[in-house]
N, C-alpha and C. Protein backbone atom coordinates (compact mmCIF):
# COMPACT_ATOMS: atom_id res chain seq x y z
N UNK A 1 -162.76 109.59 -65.01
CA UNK A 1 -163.96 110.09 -64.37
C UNK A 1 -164.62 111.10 -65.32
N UNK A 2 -165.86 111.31 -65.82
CA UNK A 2 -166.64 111.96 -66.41
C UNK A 2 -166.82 113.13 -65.96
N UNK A 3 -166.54 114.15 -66.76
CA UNK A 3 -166.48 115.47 -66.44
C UNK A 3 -167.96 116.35 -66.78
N UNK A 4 -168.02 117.44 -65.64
CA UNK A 4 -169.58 118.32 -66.31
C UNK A 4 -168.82 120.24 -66.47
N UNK A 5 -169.53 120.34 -67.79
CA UNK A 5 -169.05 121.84 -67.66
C UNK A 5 -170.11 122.65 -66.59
N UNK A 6 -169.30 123.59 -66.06
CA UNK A 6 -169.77 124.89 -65.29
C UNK A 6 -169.76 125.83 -65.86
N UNK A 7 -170.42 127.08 -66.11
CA UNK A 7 -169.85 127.93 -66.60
C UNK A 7 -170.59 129.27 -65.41
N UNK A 8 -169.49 130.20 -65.40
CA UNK A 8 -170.00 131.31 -64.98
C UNK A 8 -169.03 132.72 -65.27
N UNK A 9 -169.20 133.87 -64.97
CA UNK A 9 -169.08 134.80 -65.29
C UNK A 9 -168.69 135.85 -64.26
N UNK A 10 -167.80 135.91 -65.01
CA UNK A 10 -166.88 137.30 -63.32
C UNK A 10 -166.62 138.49 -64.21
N UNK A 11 -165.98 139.72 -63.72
CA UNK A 11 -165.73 140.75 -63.92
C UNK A 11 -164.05 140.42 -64.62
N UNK A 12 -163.82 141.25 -65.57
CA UNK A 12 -162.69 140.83 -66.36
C UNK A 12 -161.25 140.93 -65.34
N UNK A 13 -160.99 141.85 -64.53
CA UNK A 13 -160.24 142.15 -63.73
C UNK A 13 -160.02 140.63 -62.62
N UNK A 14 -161.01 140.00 -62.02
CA UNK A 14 -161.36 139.42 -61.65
C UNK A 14 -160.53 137.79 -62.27
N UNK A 15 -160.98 138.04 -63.46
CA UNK A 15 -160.83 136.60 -63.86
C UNK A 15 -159.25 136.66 -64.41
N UNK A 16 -157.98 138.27 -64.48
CA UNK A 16 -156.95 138.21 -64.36
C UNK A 16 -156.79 137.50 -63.05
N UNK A 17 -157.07 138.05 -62.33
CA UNK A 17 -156.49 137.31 -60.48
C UNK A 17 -156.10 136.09 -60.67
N UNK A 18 -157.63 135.47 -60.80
CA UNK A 18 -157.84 134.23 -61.12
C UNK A 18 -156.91 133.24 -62.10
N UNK A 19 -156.49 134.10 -62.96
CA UNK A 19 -155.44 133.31 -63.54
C UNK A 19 -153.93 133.24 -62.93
N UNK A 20 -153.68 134.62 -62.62
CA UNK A 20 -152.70 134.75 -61.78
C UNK A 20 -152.72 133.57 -60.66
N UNK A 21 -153.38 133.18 -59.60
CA UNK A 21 -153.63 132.73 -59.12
C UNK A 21 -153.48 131.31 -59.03
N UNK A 22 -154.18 131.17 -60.33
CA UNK A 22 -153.66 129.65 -60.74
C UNK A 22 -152.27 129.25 -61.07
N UNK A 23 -151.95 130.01 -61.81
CA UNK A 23 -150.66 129.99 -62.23
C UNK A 23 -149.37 130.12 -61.02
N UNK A 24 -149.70 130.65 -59.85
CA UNK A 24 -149.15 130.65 -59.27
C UNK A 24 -148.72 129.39 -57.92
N UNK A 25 -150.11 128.57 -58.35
CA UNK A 25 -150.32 126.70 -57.91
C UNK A 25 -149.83 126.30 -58.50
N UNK A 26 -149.26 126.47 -60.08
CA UNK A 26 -148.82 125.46 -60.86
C UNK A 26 -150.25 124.43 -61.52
N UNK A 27 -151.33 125.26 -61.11
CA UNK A 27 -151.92 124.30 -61.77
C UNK A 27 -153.08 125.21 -63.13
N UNK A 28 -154.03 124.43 -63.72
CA UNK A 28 -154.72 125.08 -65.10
C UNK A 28 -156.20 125.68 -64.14
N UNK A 29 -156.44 126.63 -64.67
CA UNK A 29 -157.87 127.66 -64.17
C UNK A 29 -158.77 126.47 -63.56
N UNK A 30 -158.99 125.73 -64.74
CA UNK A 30 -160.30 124.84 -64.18
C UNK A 30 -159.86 124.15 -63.09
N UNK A 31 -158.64 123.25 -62.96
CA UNK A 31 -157.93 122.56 -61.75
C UNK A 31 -158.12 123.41 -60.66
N UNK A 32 -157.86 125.10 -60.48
CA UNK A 32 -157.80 125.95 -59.30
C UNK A 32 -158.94 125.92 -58.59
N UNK A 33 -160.33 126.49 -59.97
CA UNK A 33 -161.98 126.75 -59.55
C UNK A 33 -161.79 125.62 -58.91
N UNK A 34 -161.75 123.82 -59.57
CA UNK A 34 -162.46 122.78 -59.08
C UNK A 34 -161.93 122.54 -57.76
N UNK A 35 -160.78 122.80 -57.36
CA UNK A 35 -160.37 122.70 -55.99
C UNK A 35 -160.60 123.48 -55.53
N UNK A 36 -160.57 124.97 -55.08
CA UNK A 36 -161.25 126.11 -54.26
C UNK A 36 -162.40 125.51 -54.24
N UNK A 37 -163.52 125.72 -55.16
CA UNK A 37 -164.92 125.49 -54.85
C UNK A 37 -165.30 124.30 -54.10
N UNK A 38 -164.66 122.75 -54.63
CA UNK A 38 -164.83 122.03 -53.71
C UNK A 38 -164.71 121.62 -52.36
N UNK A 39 -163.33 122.23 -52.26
CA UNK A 39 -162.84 122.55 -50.94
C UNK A 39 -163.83 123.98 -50.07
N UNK A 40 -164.10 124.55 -50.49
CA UNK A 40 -165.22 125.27 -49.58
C UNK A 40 -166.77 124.49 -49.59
N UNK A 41 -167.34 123.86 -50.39
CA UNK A 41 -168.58 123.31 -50.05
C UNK A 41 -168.24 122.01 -49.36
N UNK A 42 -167.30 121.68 -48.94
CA UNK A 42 -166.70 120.71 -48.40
C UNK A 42 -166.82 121.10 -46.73
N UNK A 43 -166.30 122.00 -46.92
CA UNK A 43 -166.27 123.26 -45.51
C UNK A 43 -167.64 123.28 -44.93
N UNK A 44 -168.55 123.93 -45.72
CA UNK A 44 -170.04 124.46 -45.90
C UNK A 44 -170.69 123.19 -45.20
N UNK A 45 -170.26 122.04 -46.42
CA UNK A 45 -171.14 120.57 -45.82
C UNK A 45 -170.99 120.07 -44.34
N UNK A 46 -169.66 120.17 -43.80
CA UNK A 46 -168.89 119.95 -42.63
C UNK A 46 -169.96 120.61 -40.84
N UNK A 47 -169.87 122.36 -41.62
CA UNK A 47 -170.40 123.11 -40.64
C UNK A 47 -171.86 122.82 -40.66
N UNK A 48 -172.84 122.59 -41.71
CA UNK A 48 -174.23 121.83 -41.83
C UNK A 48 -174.04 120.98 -40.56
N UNK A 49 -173.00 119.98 -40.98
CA UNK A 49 -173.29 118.50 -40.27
C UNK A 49 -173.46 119.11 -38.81
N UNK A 50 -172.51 119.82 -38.57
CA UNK A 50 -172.02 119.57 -36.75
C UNK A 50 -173.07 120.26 -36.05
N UNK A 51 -173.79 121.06 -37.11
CA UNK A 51 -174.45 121.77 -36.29
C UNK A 51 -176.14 121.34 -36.85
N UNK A 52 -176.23 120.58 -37.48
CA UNK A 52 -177.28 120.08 -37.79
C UNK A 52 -178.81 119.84 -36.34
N UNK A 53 -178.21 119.01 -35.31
CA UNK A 53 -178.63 118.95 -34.49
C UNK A 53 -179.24 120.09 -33.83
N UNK A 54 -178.16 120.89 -33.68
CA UNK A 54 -178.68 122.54 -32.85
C UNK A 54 -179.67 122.89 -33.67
N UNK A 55 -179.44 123.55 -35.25
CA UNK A 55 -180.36 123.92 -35.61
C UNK A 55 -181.49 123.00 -35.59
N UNK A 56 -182.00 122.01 -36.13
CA UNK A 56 -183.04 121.94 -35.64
C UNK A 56 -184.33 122.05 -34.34
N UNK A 57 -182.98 121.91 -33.23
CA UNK A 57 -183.41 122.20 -31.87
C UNK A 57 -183.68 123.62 -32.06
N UNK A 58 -183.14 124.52 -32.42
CA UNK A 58 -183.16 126.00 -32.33
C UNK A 58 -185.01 126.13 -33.84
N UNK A 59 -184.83 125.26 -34.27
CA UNK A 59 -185.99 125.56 -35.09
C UNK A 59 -187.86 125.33 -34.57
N UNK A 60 -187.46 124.05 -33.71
CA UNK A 60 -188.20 123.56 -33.27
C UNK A 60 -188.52 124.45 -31.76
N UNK A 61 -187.79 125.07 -31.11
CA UNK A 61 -187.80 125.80 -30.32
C UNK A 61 -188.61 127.18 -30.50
N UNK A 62 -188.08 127.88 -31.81
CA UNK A 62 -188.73 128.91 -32.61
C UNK A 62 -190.38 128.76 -32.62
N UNK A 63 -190.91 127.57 -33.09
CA UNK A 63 -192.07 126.81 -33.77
C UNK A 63 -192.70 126.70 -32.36
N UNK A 64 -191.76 125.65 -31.43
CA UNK A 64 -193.22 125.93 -30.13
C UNK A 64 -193.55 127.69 -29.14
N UNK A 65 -192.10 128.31 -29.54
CA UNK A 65 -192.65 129.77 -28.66
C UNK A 65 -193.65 130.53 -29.69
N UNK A 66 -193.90 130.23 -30.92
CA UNK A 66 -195.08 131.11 -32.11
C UNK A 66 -195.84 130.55 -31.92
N UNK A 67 -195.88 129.17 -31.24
CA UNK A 67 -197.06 128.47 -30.92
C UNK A 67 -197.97 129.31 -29.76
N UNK A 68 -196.66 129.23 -28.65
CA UNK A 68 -197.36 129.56 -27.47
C UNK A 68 -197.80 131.25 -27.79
N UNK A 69 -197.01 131.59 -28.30
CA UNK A 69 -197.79 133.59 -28.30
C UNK A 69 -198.31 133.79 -29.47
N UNK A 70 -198.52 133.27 -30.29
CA UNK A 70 -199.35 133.18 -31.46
C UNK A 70 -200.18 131.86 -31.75
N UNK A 71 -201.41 131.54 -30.88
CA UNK A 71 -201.89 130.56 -30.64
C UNK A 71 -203.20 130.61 -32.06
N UNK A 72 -203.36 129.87 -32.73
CA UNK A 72 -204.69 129.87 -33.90
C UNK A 72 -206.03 130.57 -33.01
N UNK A 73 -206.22 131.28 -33.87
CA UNK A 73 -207.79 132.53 -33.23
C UNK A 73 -208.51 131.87 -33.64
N UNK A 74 -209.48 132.33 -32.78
CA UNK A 74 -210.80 131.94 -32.47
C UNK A 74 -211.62 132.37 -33.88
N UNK A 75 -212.59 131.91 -34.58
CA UNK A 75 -213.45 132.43 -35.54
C UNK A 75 -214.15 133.31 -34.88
N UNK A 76 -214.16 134.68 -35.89
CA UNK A 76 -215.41 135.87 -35.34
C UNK A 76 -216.69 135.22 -35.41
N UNK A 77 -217.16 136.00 -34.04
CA UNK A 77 -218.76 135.98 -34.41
C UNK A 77 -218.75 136.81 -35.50
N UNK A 78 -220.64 136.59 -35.78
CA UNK A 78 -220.73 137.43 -36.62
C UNK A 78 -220.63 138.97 -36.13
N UNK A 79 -221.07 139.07 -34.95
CA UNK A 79 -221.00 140.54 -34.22
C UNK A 79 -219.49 141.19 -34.64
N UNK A 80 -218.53 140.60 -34.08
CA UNK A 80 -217.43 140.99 -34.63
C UNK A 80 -216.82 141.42 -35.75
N UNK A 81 -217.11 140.18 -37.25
CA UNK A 81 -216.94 140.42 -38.26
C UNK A 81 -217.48 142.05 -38.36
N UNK A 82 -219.12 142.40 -38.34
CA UNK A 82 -219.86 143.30 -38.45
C UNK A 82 -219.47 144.52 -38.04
N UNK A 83 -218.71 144.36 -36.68
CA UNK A 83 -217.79 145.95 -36.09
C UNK A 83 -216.53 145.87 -36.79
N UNK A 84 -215.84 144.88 -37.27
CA UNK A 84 -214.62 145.17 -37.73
C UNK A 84 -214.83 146.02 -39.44
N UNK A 85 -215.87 144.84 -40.18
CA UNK A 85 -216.28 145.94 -41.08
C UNK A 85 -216.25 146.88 -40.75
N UNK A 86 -217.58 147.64 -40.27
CA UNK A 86 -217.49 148.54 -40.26
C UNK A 86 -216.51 150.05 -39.42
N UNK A 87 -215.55 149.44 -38.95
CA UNK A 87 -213.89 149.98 -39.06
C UNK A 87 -213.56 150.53 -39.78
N UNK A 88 -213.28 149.42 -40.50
CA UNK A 88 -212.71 149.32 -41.94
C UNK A 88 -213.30 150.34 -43.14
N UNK A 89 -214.35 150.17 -42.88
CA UNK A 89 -215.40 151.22 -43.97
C UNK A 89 -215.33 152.41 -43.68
N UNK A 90 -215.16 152.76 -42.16
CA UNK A 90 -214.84 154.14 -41.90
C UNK A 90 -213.58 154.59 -42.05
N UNK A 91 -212.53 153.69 -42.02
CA UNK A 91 -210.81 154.40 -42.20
C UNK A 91 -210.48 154.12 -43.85
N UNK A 92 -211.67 153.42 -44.73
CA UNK A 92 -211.29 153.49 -45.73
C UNK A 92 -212.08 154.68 -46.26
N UNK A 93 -213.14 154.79 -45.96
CA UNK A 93 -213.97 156.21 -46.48
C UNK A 93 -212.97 157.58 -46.40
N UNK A 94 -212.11 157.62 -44.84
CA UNK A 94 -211.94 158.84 -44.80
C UNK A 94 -210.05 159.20 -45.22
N UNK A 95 -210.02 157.52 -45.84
CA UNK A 95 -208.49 157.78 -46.92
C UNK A 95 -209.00 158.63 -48.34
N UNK A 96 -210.41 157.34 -49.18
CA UNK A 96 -210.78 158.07 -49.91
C UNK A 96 -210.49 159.94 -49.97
N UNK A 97 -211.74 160.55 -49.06
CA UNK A 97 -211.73 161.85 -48.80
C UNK A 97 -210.70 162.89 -48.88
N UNK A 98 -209.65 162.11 -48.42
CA UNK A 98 -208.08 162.75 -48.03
C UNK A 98 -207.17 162.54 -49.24
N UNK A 99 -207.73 161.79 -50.34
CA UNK A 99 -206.62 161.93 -51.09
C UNK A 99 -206.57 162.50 -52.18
């Protein structure tokens, strides 16, 4: 089977364990990583699956309550635009002033 390098980088202390560790399987560093790591995204993939369903229900659930209380606004009149400007022009004038 065709092999791919990984490489990554731990803290030196760290990558004693790690050997310890291995050595203590009887098996070589890379043999330890490739089984730990696989064996947890294995895990990872597992808990995705089962719960795949929920979450999306739980997503889609999310999506229609932002629907319902955050419904798309209405376009300003222009009246509106015109008072909100000028809001705006007054709480920005009197940051200016203040700072």
């Amino acid at each position: 089977m065709a092999k791919t390098r990984v490489t990554f980088t731990i803290d030196p202390a760290d990558a004693a364990r790690l050997r310890r560790a291995a050595q203590r399987a009887g098996v070589t560093v890379s043999a330890y990583i490739e089984s730990r790591v696989l064996a947890s995204v294995e895990q990872d993939e597992a808990i995705s699956a089962a719960f795949r369903d929920a979450d999306a229900a739980t997503a889609a659930a999310y999506a229609a309550a932002d629907a319902a209380i955050w419904p798309e606004p209405e376009p300003l009149t222009a009246e509106d635009k015109a008072e909100a400007d000028a809001v705006l022009e007054r709480f920005f004038a009197k940051m200016q002033r203040s700072a």
